[in-house]
N, C-alpha and C. Protein backbone atom coordinates (compact mmCIF):
# COMPACT_ATOMS: atom_id res chain seq x y z
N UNK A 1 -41.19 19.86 -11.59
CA UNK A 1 -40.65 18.55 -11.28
C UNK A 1 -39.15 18.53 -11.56
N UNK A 2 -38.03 17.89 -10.77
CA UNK A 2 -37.16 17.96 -10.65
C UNK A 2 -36.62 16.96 -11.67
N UNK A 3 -35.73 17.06 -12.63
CA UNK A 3 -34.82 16.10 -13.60
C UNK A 3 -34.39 14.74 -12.42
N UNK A 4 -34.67 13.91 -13.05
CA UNK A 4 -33.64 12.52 -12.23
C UNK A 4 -32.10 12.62 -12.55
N UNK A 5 -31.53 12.29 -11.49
CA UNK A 5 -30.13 12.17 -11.42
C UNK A 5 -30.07 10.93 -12.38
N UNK A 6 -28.85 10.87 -13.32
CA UNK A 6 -28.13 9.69 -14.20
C UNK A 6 -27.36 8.94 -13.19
N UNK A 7 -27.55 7.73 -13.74
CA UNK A 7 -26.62 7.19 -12.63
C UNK A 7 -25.40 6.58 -13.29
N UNK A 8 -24.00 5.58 -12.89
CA UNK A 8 -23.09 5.79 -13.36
C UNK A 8 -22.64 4.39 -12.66
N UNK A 9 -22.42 3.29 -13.52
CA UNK A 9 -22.21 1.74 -12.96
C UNK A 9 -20.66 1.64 -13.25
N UNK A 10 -19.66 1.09 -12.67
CA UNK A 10 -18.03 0.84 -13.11
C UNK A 10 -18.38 -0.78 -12.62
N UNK A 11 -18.05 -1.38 -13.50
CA UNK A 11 -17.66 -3.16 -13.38
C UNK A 11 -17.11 -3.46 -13.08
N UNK A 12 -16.29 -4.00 -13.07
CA UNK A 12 -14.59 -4.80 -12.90
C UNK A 12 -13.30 -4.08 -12.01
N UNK A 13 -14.07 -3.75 -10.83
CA UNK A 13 -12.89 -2.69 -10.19
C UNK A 13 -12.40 -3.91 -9.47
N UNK A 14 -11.03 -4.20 -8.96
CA UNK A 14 -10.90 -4.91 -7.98
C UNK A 14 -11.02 -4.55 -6.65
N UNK A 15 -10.92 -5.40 -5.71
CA UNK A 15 -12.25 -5.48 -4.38
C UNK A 15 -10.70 -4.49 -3.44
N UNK A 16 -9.36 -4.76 -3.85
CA UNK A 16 -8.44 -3.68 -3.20
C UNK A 16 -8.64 -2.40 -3.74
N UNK A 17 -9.16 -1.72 -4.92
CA UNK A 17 -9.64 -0.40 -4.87
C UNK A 17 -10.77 -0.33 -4.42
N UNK A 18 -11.74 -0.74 -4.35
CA UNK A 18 -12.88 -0.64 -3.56
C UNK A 18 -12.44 -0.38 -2.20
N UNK A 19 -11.58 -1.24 -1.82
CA UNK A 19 -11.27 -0.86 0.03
C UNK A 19 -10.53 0.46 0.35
N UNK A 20 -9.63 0.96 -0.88
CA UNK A 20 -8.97 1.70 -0.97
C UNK A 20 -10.01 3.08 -0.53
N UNK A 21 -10.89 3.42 -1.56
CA UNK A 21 -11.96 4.34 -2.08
C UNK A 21 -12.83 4.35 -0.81
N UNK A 22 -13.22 3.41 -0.07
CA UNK A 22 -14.11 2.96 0.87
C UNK A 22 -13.14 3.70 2.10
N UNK A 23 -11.94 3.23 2.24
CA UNK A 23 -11.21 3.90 3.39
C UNK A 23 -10.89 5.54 3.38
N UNK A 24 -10.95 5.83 2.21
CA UNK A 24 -10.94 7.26 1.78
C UNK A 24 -11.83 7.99 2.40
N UNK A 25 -13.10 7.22 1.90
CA UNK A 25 -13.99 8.05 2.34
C UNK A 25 -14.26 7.78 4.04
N UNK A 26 -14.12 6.96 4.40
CA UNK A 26 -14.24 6.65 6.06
C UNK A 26 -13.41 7.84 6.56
N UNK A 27 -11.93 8.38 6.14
CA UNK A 27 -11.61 9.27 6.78
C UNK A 27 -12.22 10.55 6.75
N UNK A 28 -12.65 10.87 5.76
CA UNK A 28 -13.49 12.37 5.23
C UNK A 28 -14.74 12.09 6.52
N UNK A 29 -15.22 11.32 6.78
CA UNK A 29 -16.49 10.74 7.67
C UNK A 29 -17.70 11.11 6.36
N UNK A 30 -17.51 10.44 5.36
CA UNK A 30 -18.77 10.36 4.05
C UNK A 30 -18.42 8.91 3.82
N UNK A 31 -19.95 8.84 3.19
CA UNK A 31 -20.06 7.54 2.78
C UNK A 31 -19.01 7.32 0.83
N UNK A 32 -18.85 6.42 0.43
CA UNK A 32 -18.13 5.91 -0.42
C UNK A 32 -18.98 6.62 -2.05
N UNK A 33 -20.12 6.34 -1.81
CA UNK A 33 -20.90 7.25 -3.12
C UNK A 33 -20.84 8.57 -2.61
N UNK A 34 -21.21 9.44 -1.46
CA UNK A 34 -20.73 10.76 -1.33
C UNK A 34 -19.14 11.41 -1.84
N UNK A 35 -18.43 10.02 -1.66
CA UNK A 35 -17.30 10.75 -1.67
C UNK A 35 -16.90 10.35 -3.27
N UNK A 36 -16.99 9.50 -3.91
CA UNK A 36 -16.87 9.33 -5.37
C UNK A 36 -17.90 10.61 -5.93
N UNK A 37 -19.00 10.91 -5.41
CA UNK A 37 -19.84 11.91 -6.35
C UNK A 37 -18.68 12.87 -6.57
N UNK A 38 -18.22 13.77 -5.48
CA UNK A 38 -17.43 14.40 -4.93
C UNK A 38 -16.38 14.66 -5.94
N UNK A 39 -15.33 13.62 -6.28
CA UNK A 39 -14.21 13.40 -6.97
C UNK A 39 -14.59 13.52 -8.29
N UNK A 40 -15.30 12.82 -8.76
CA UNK A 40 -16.00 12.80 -10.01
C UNK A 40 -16.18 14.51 -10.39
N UNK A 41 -17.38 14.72 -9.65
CA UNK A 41 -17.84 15.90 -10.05
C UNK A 41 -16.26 17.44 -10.19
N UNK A 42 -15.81 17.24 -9.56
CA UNK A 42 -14.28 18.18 -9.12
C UNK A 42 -13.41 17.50 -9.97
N UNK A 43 -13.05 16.54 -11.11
CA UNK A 43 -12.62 16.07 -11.69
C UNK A 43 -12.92 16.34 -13.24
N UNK A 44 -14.47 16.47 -13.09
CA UNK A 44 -14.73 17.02 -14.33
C UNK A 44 -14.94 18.47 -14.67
N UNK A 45 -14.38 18.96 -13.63
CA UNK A 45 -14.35 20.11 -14.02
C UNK A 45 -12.59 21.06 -14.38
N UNK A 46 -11.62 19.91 -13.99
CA UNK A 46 -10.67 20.47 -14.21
C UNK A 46 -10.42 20.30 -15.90
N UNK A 47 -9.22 20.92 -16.48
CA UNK A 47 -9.05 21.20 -18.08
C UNK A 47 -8.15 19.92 -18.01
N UNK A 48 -8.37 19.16 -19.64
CA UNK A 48 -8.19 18.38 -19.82
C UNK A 48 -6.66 18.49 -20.30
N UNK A 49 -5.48 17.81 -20.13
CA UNK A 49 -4.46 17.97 -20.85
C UNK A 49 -3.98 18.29 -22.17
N UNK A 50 -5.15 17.20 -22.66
CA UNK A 50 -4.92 17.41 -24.56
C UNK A 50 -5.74 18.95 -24.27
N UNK A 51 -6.33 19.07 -23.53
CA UNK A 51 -6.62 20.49 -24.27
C UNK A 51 -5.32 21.78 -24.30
N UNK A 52 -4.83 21.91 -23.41
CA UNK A 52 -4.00 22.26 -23.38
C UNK A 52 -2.12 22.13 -24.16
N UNK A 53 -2.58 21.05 -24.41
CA UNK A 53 -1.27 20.29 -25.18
C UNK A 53 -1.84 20.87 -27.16
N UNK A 54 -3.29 21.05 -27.05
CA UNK A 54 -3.43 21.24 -28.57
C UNK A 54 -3.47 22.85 -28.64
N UNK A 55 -4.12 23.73 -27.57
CA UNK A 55 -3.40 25.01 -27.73
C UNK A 55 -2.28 25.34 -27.71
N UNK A 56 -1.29 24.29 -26.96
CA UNK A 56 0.42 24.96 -27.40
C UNK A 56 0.60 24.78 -28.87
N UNK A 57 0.01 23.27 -29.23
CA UNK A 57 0.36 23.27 -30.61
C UNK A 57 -0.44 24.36 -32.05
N UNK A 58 -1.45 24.85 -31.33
CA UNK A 58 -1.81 25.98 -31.94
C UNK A 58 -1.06 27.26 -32.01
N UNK A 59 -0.78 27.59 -30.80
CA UNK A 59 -0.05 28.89 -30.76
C UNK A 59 1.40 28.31 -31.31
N UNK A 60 2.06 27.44 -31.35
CA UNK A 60 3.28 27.37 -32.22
C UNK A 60 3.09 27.33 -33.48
N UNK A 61 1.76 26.95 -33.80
CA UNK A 61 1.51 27.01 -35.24
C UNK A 61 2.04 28.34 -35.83
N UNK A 62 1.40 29.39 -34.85
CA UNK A 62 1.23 30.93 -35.21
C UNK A 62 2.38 31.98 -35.22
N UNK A 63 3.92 30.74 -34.59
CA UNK A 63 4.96 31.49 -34.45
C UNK A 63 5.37 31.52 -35.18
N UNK A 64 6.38 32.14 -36.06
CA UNK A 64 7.40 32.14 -36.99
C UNK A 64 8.58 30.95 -36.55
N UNK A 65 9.10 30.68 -37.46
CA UNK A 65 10.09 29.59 -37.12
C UNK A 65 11.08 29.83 -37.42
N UNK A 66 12.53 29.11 -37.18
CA UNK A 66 13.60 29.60 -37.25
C UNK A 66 13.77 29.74 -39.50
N UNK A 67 14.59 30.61 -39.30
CA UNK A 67 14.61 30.68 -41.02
C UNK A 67 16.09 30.93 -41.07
C-alpha cells in the first residue's frame, strides 16, 4: 500500500499572488497545484544560505588570524 501524500494549506495569500502563480502556471500549460508542487519540491532541494554562511564561518574559525 502506497503512503498518502501530506498535504500543505497557505492562508492569507492575496488574491494578486494567486493570479500571479495561476498565470505562471497557465504559461507552462500545468495546472496551479502542478506547478506549485513543482517549485516547492525544486526549492527544497536547493542549500540553504545559512548553511552556507555558517560553513564560511566555520572554516574562518580554522584560519589563523592576523597576529
Amino acid at each position: 500500500m502506497q503512503k498518502p501524500k501530506n498535504t500543505l494549506t497557505i492562508r492569507g495569500l492575496d488574491d494578486r499572488i494567486i493570479e500571479r502563480l495561476k498565470a505562471r502556471a497557465r504559461t507552462k500549460g500545468r495546472s496551479l497545484e502542478a506547478d506549485l508542487r513543482d517549485l516547492l519540491t525544486h526549492t527544497s532541494r536547493q542549500p540553504l544560505v545559512l548553511d552556507a554562511l555558517a560553513e564560511a564561518d566555520r572554516i574562518a574559525a580554522m584560519t589563523p588570524g592576523d597576529r
